[in-house]
PDB file of N, CA and C in Angstrom:
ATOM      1  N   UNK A   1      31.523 -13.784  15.125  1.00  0.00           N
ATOM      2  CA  UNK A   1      30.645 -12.796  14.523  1.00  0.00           C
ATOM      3  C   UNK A   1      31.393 -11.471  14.429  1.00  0.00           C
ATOM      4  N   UNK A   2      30.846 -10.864  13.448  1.00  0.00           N
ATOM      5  CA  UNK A   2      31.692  -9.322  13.007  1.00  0.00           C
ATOM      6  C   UNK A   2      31.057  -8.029  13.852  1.00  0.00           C
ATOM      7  N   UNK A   3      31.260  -7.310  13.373  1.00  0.00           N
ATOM      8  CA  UNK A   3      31.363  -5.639  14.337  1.00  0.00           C
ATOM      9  C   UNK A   3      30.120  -5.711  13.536  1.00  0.00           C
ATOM     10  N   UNK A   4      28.864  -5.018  14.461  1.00  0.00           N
ATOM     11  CA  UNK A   4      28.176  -4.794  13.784  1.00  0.00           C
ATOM     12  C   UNK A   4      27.446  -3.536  14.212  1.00  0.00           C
ATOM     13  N   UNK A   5      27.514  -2.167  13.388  1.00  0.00           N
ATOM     14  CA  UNK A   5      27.404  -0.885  14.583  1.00  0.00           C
ATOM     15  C   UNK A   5      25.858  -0.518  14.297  1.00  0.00           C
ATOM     16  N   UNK A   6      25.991   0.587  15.225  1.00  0.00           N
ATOM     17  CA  UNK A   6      24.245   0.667  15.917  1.00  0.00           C
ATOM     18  C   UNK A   6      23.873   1.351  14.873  1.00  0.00           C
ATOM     19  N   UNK A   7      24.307   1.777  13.846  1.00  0.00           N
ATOM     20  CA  UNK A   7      23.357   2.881  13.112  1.00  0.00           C
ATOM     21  C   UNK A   7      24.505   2.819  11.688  1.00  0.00           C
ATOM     22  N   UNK A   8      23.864   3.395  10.321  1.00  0.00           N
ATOM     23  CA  UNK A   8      24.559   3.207   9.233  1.00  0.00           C
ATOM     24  C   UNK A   8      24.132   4.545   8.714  1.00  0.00           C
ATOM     25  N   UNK A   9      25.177   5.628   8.450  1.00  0.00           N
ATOM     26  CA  UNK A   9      25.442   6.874   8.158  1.00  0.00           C
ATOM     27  C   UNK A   9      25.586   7.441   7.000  1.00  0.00           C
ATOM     28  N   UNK A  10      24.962   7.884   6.100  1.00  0.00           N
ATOM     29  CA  UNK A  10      25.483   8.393   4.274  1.00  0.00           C
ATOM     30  C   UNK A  10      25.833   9.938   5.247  1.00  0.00           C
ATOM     31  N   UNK A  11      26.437  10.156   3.868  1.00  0.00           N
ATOM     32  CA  UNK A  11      27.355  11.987   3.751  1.00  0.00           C
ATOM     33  C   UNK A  11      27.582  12.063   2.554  1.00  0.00           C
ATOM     34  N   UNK A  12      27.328  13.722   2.687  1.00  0.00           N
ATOM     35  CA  UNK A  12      27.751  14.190   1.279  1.00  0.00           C
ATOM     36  C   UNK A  12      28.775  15.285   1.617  1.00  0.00           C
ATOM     37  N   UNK A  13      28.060  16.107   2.395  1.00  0.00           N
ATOM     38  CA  UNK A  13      29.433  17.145   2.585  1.00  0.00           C
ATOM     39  C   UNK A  13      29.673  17.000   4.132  1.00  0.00           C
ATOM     40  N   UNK A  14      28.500  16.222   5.030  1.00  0.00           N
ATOM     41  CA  UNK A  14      28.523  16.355   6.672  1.00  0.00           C
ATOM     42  C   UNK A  14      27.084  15.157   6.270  1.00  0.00           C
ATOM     43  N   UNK A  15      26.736  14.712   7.209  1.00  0.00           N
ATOM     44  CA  UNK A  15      25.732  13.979   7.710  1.00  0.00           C
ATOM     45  C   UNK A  15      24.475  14.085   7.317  1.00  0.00           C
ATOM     46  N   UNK A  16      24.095  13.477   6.060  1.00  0.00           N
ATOM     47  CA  UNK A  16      22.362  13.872   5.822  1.00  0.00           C
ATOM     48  C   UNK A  16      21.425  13.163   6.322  1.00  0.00           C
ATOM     49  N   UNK A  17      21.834  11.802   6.328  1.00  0.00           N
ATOM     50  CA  UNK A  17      21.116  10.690   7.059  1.00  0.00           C
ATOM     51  C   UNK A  17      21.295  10.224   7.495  1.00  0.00           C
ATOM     52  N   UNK A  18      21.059   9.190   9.103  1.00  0.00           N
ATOM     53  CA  UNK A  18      21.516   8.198   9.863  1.00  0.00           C
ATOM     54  C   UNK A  18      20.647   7.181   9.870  1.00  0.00           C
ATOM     55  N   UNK A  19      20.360   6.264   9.344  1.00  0.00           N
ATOM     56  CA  UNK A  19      19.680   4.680   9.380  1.00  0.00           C
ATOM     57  C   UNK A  19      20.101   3.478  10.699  1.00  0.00           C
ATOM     58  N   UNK A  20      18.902   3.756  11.446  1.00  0.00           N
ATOM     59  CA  UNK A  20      18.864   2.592  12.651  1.00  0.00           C
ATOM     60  C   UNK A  20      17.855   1.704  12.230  1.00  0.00           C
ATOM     61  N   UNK A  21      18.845   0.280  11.988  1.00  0.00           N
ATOM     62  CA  UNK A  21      17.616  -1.141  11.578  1.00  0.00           C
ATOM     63  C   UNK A  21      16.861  -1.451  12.935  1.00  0.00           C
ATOM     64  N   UNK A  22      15.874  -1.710  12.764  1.00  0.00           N
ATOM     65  CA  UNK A  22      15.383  -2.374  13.651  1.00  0.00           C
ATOM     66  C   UNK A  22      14.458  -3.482  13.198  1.00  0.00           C
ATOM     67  N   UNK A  23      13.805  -4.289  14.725  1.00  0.00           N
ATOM     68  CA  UNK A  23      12.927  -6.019  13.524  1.00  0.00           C
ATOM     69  C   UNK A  23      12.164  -5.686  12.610  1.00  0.00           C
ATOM     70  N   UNK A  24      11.487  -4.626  13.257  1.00  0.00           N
ATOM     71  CA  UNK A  24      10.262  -4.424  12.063  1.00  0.00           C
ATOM     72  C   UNK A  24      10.023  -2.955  11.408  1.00  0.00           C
ATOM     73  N   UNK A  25      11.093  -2.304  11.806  1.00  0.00           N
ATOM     74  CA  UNK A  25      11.016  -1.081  11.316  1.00  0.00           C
ATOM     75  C   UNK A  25      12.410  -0.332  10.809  1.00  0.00           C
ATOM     76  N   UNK A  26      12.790   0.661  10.254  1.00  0.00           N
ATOM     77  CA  UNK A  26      13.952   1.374  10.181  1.00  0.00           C
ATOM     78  C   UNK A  26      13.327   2.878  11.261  1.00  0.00           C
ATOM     79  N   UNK A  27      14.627   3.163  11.416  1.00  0.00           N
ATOM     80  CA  UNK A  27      14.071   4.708  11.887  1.00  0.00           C
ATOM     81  C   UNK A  27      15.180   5.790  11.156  1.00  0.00           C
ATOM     82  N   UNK A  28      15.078   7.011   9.778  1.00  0.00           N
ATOM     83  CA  UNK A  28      15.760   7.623   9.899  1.00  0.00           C
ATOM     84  C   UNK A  28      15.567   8.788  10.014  1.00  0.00           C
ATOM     85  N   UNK A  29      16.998   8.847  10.705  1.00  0.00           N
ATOM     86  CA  UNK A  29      17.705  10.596  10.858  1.00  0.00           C
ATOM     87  C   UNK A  29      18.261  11.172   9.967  1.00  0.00           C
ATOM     88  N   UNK A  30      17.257  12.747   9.902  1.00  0.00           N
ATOM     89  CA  UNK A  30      17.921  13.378   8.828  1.00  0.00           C
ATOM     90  C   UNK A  30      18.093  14.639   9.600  1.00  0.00           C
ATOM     91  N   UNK A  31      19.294  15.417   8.085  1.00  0.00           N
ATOM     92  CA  UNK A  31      19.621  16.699   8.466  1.00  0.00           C
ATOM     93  C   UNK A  31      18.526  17.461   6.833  1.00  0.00           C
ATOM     94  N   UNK A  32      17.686  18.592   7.530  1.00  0.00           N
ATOM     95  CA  UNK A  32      17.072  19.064   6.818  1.00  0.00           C
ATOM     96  C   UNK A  32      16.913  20.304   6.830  1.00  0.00           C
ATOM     97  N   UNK A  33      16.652  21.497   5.865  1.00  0.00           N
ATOM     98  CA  UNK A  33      16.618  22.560   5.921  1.00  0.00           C
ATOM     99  C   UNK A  33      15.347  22.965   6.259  1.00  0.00           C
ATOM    100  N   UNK A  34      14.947  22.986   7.933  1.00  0.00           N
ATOM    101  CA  UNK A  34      13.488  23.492   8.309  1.00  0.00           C
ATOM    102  C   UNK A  34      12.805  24.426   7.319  1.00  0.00           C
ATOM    103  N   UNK A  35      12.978  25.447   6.820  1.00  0.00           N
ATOM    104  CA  UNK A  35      12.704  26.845   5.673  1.00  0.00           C
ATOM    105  C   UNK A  35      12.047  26.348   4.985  1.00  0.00           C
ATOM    106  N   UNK A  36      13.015  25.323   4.157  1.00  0.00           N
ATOM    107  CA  UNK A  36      12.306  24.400   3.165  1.00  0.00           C
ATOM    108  C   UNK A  36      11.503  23.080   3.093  1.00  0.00           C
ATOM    109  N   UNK A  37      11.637  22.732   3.935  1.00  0.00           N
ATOM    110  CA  UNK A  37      11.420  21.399   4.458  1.00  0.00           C
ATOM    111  C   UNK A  37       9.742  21.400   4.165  1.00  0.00           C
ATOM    112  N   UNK A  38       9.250  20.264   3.393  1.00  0.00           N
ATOM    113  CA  UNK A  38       7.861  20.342   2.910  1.00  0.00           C
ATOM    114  C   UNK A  38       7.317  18.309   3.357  1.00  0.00           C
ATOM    115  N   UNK A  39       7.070  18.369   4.636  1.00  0.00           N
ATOM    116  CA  UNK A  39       5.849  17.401   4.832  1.00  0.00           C
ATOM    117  C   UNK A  39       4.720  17.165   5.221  1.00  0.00           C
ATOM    118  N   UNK A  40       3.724  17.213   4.037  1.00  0.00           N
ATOM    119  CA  UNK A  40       2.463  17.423   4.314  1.00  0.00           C
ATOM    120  C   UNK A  40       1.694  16.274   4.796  1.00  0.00           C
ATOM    121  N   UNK A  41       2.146  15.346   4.716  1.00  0.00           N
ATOM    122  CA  UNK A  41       2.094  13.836   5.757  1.00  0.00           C
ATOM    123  C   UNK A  41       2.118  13.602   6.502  1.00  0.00           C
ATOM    124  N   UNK A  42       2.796  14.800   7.070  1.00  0.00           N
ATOM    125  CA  UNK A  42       3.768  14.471   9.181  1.00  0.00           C
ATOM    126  C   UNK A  42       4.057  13.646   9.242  1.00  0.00           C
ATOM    127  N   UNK A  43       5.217  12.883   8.091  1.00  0.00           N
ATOM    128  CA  UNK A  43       5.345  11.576   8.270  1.00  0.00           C
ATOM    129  C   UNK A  43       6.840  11.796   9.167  1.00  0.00           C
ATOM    130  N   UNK A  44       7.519  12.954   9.804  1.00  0.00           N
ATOM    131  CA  UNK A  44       8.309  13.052  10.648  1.00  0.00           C
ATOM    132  C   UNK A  44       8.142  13.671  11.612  1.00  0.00           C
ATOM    133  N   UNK A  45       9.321  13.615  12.760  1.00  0.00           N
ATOM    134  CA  UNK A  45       9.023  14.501  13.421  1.00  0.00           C
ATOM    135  C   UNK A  45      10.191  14.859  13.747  1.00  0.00           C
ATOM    136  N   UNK A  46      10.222  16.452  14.912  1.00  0.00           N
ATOM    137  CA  UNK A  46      11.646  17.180  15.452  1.00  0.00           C
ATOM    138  C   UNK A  46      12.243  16.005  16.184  1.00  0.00           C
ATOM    139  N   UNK A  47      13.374  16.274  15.496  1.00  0.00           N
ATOM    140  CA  UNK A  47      14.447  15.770  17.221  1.00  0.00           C
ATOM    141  C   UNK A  47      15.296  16.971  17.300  1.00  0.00           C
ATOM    142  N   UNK A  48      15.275  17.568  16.749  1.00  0.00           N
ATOM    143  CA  UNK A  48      16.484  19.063  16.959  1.00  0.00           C
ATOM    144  C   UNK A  48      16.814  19.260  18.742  1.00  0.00           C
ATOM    145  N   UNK A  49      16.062  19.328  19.576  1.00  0.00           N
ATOM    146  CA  UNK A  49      16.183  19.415  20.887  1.00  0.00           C
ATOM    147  C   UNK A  49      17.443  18.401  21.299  1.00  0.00           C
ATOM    148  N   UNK A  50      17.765  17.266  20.623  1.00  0.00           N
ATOM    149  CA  UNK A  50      18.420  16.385  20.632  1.00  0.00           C
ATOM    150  C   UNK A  50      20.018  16.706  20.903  1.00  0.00           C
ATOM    151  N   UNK A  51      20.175  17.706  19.863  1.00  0.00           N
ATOM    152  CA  UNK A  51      21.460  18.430  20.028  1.00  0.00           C
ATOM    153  C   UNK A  51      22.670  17.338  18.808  1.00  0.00           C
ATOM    154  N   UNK A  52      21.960  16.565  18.145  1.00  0.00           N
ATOM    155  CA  UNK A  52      22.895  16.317  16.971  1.00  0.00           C
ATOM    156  C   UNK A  52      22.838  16.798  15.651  1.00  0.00           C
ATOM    157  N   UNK A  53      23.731  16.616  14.548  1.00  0.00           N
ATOM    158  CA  UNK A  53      23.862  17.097  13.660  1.00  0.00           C
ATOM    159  C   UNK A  53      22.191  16.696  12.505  1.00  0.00           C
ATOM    160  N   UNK A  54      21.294  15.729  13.210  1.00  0.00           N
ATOM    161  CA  UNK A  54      20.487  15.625  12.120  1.00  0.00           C
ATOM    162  C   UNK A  54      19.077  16.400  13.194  1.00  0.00           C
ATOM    163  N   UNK A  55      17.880  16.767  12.707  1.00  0.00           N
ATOM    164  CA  UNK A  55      17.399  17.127  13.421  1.00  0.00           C
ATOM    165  C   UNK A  55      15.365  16.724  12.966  1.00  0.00           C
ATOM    166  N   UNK A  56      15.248  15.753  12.408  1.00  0.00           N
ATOM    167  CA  UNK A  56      14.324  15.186  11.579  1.00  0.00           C
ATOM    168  C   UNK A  56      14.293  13.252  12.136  1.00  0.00           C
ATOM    169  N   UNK A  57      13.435  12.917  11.985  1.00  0.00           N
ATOM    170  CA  UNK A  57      13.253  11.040  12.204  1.00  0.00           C
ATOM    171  C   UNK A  57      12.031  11.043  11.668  1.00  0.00           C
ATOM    172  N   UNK A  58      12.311   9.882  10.555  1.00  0.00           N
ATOM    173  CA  UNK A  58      11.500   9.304   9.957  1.00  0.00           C
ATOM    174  C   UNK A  58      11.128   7.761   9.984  1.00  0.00           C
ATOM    175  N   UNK A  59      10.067   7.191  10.740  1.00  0.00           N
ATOM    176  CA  UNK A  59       9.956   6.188  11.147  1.00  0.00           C
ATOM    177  C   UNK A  59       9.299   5.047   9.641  1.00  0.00           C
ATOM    178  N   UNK A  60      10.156   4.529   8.697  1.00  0.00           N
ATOM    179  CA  UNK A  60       9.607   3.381   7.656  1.00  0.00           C
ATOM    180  C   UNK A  60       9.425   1.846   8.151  1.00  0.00           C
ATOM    181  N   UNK A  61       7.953   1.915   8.376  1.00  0.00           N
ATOM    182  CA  UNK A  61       7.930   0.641   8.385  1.00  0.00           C
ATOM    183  C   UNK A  61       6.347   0.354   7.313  1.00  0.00           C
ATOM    184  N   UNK A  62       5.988  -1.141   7.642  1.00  0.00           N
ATOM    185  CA  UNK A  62       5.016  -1.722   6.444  1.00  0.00           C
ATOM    186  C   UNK A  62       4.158  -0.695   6.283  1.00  0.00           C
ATOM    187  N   UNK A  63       3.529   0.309   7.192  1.00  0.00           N
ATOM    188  CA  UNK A  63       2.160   0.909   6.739  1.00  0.00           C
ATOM    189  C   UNK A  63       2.850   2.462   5.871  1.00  0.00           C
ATOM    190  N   UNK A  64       3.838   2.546   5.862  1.00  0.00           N
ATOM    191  CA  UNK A  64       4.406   4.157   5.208  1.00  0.00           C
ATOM    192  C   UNK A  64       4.733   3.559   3.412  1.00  0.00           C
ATOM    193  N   UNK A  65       4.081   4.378   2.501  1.00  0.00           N
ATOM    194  CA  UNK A  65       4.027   4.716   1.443  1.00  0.00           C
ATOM    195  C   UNK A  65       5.627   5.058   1.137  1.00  0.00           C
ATOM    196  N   UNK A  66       6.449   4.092   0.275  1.00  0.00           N
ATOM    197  CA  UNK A  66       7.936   4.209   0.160  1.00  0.00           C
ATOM    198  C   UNK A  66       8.391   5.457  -0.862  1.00  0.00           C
ATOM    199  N   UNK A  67       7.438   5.862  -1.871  1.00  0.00           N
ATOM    200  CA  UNK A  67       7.614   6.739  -2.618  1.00  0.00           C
ATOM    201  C   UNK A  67       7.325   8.344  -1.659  1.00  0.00           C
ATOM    202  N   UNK A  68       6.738   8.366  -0.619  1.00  0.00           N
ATOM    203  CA  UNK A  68       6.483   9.473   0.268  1.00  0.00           C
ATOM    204  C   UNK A  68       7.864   9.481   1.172  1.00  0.00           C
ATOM    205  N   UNK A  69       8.569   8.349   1.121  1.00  0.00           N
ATOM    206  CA  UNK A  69       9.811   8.314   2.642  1.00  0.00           C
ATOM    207  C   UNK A  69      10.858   8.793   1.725  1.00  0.00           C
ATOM    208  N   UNK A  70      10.483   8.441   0.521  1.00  0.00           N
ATOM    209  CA  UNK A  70      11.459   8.533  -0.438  1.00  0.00           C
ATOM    210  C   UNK A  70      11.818  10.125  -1.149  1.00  0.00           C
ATOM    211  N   UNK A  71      10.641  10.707  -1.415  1.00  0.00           N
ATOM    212  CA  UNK A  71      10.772  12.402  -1.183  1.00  0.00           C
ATOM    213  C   UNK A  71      11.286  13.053   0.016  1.00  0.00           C
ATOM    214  N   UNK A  72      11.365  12.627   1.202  1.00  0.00           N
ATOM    215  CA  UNK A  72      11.168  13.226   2.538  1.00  0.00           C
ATOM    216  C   UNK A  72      13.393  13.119   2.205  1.00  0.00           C
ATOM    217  N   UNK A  73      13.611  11.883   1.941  1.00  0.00           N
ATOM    218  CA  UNK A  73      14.815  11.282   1.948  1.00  0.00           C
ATOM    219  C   UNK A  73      15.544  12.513   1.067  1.00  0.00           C
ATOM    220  N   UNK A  74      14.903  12.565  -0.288  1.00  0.00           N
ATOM    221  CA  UNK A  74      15.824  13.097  -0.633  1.00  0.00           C
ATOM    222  C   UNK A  74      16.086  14.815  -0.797  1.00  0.00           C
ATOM    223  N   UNK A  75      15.318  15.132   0.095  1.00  0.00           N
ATOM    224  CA  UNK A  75      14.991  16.347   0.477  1.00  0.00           C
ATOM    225  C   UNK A  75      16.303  16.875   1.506  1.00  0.00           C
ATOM    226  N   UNK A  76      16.317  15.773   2.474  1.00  0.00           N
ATOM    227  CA  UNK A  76      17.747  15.771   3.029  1.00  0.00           C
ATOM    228  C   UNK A  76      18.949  15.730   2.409  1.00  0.00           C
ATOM    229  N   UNK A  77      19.170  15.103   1.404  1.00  0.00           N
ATOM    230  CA  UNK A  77      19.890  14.868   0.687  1.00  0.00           C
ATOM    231  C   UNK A  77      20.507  16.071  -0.629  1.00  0.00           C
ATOM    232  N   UNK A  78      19.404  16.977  -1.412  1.00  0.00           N
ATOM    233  CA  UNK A  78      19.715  17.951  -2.092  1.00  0.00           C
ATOM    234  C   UNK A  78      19.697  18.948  -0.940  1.00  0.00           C
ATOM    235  N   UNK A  79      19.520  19.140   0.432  1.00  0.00           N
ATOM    236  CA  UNK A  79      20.002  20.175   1.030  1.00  0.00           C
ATOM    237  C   UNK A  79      21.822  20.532   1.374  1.00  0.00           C
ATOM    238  N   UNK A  80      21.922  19.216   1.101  1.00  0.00           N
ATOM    239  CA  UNK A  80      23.613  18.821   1.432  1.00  0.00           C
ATOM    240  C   UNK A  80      24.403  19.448  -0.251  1.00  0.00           C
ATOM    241  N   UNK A  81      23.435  19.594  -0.621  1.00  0.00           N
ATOM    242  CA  UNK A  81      24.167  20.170  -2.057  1.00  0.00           C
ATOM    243  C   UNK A  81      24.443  21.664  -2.210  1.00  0.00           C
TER     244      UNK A  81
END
């Protein structure tokens, strides 16, 4: 069997998201610009206390609306721009 690591990482200029699979759920980590940062869902929450570069977790599993994880996502993502 191959290497198979704990977590799967995108970047654009530094770290926007970190993706941990799990059985029935994903969990991701993002890096987000608190200021701007707009979820009226609370479909996340802080980890900033954490002390890594992302400071956001977003837990997708069956009951979360993919087009709502999917704004939250790329919110992280045009902050890296």
């Amino acid at each position: 069997m191959g290497y198979v690591p704990e977590y799967i990482k995108y970047v654009v200029r530094t770290t926007f998201a970190a993706i941990h699979v799990r059985k029935q759920w994903l969990i991701i980590e993002l890096r987000i610009d608190e200021e701007n940062f707009s979820d009226p869902k609370k479909l996340t929450r802080d980890i900033s206390h954490r002390g890594w570069p992302v400071n956001r977790e977003l837990r997708v599993d069956k009951n979360i609306d993919i087009p709502d994880a999917i704004l939250i996502i790329n919110q992280a993502y045009e902050y890296q721009h």
